[in-house]
C-alpha atoms as a PDB file:
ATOM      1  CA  UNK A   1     118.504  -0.532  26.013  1.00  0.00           C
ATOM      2  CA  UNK A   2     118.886   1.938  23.719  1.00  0.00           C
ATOM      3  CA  UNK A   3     117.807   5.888  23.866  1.00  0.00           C
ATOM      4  CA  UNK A   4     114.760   5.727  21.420  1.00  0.00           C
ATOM      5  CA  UNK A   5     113.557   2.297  24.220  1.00  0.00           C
ATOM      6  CA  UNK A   6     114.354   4.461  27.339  1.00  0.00           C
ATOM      7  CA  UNK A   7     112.269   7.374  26.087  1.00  0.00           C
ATOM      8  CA  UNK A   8     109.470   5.314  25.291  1.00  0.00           C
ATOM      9  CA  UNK A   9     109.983   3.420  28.546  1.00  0.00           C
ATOM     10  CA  UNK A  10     110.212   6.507  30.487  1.00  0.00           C
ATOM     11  CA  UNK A  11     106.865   8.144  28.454  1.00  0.00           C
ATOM     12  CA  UNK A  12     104.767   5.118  28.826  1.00  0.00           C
ATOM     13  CA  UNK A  13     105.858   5.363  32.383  1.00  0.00           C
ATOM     14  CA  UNK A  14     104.307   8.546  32.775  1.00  0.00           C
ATOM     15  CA  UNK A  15     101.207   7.854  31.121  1.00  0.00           C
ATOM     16  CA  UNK A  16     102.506  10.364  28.137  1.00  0.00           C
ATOM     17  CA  UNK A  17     101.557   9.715  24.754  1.00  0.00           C
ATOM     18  CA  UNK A  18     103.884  10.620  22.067  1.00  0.00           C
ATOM     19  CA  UNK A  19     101.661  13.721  21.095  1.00  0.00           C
ATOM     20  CA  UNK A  20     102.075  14.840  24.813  1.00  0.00           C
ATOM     21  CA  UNK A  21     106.040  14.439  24.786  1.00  0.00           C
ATOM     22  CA  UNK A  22     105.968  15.856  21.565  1.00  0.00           C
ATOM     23  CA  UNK A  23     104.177  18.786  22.815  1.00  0.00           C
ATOM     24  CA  UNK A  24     106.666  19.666  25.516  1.00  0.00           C
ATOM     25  CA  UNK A  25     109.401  19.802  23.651  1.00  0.00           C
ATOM     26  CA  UNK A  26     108.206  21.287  20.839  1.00  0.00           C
ATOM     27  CA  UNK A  27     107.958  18.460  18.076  1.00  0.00           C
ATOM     28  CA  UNK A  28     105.365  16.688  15.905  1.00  0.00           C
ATOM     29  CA  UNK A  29     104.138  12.758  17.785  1.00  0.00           C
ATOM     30  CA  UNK A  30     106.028  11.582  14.362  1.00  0.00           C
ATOM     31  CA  UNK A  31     109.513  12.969  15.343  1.00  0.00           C
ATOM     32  CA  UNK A  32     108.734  11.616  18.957  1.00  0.00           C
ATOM     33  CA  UNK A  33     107.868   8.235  17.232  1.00  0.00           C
ATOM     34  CA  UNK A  34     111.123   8.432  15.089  1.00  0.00           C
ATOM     35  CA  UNK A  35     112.999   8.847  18.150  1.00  0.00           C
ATOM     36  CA  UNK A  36     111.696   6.194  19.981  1.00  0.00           C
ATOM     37  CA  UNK A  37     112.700   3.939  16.952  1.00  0.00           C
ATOM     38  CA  UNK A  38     116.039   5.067  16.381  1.00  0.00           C
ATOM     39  CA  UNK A  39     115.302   6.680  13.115  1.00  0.00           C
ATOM     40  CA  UNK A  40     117.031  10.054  13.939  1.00  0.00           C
ATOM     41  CA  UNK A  41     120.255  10.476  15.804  1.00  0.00           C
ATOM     42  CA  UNK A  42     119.285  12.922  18.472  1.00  0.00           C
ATOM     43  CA  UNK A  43     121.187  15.991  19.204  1.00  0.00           C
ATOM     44  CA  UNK A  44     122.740  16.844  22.879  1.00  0.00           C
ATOM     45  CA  UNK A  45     120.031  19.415  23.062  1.00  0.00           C
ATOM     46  CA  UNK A  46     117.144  17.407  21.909  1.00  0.00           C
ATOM     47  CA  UNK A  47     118.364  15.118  24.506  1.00  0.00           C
ATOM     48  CA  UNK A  48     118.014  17.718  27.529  1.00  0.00           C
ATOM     49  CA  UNK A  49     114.574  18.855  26.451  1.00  0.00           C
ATOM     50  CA  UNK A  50     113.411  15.068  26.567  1.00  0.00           C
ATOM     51  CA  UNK A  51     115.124  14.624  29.986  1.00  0.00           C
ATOM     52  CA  UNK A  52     113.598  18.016  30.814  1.00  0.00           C
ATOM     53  CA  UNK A  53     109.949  16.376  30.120  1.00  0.00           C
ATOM     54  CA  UNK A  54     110.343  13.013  31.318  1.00  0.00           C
ATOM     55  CA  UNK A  55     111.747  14.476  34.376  1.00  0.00           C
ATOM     56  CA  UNK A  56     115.065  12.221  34.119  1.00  0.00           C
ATOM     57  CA  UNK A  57     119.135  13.428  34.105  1.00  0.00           C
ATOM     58  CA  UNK A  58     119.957  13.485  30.419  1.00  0.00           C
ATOM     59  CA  UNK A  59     122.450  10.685  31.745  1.00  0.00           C
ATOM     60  CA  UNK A  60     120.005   8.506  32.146  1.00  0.00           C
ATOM     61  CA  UNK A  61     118.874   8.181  28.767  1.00  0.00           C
ATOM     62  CA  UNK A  62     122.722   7.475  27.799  1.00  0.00           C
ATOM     63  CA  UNK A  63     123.659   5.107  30.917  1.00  0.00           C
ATOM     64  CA  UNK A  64     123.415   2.467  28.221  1.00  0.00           C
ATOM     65  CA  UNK A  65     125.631   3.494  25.146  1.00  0.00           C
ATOM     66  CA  UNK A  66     128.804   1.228  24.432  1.00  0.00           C
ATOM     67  CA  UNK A  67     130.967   4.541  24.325  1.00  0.00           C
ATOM     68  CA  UNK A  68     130.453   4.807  28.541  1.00  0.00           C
ATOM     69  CA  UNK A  69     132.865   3.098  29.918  1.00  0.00           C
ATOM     70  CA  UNK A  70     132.436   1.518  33.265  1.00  0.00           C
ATOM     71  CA  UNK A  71     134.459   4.437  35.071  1.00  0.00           C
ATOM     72  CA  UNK A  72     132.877   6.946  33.333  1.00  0.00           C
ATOM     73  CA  UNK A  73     129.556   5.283  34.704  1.00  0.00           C
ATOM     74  CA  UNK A  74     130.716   4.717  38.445  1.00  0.00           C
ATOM     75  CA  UNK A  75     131.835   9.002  38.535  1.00  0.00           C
ATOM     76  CA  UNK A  76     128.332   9.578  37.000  1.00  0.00           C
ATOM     77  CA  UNK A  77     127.017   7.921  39.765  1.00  0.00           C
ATOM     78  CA  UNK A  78     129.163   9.283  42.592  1.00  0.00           C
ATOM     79  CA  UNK A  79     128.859  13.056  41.262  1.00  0.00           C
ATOM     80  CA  UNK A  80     124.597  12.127  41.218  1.00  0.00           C
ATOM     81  CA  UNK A  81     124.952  11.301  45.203  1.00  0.00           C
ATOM     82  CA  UNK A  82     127.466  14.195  46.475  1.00  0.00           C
ATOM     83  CA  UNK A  83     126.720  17.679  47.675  1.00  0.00           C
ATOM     84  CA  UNK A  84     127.032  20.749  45.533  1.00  0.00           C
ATOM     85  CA  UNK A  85     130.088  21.576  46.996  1.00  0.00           C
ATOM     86  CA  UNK A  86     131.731  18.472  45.650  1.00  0.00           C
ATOM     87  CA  UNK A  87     130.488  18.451  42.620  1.00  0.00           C
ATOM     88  CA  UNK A  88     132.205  21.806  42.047  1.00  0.00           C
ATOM     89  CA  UNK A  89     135.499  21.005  43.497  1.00  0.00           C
ATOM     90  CA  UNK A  90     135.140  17.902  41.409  1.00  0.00           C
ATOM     91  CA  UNK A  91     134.270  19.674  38.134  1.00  0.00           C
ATOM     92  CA  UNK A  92     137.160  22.120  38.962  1.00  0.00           C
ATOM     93  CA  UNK A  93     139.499  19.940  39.402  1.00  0.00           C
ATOM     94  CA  UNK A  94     138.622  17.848  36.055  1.00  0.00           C
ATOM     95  CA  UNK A  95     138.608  21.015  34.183  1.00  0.00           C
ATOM     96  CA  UNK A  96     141.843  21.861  35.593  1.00  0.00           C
ATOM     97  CA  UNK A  97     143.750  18.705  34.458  1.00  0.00           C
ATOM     98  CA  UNK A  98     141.995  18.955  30.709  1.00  0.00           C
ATOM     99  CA  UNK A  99     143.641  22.387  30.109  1.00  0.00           C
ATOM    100  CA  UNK A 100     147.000  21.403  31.672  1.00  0.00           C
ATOM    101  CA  UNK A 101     146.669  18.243  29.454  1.00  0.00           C
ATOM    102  CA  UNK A 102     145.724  19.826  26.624  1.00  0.00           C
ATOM    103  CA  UNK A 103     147.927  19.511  23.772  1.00  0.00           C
ATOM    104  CA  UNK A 104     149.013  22.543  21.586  1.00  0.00           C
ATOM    105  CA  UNK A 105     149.883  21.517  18.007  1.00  0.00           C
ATOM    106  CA  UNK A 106     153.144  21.008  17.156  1.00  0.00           C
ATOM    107  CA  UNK A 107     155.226  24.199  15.649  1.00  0.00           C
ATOM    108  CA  UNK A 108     152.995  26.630  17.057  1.00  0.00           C
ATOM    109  CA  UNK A 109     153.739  29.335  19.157  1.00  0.00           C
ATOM    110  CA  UNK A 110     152.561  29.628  22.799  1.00  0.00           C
END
């Protein structure tokens, strides 16, 4: 399923038309239309605000796209379920191992 088919999904679950998505977040029914069709690649904030009204994680518009792999899916899933707590140890620790694994380029100094 792609994004554009989840939103509309998600809207017509709601009983939303696309002038009343379009109205919380701030867009014409056409744009919400467009979406829903795939005619405009959304942006990461456009995203949120349509998660925001359809009262869904932004995730779970994207749960579908090729580019999530299956691991990426199953920690998207786990971090959903756990406390606070873990999530922040969890997002420490991730952020952690990308700046030790972060490459500098080569020749510079640092």
């Amino acid at each position: 399923m792609t994004i554009g088919e989840k939103i509309k999904a998600r809207r017509l679950e709601l009983n939303m038309t696309t002038e009343d998505l379009g109205k919380l977040i701030g867009v014409q029914r056409s744009a919400v239309s467009k979406y829903e069709k795939g005619r405009v690649e959304l942006k990461a904030s456009q995203i949120q605000a349509i998660a925001v009204a359809l009262n869904v994680l932004p995730v779970d518009l994207l749960d579908d796209c090729p580019e999530l792999m299956a691991d990426e899916s199953r920690l998207l899933s786990a971090y959903r379920l756990a406390s606070d707590e873990i999530k922040d140890a969890a997002l420490a620790m991730l952020e952690a191992s990308a700046a030790k694994n972060k490459k500098t380029p080569a020749g510079a100094a640092g």
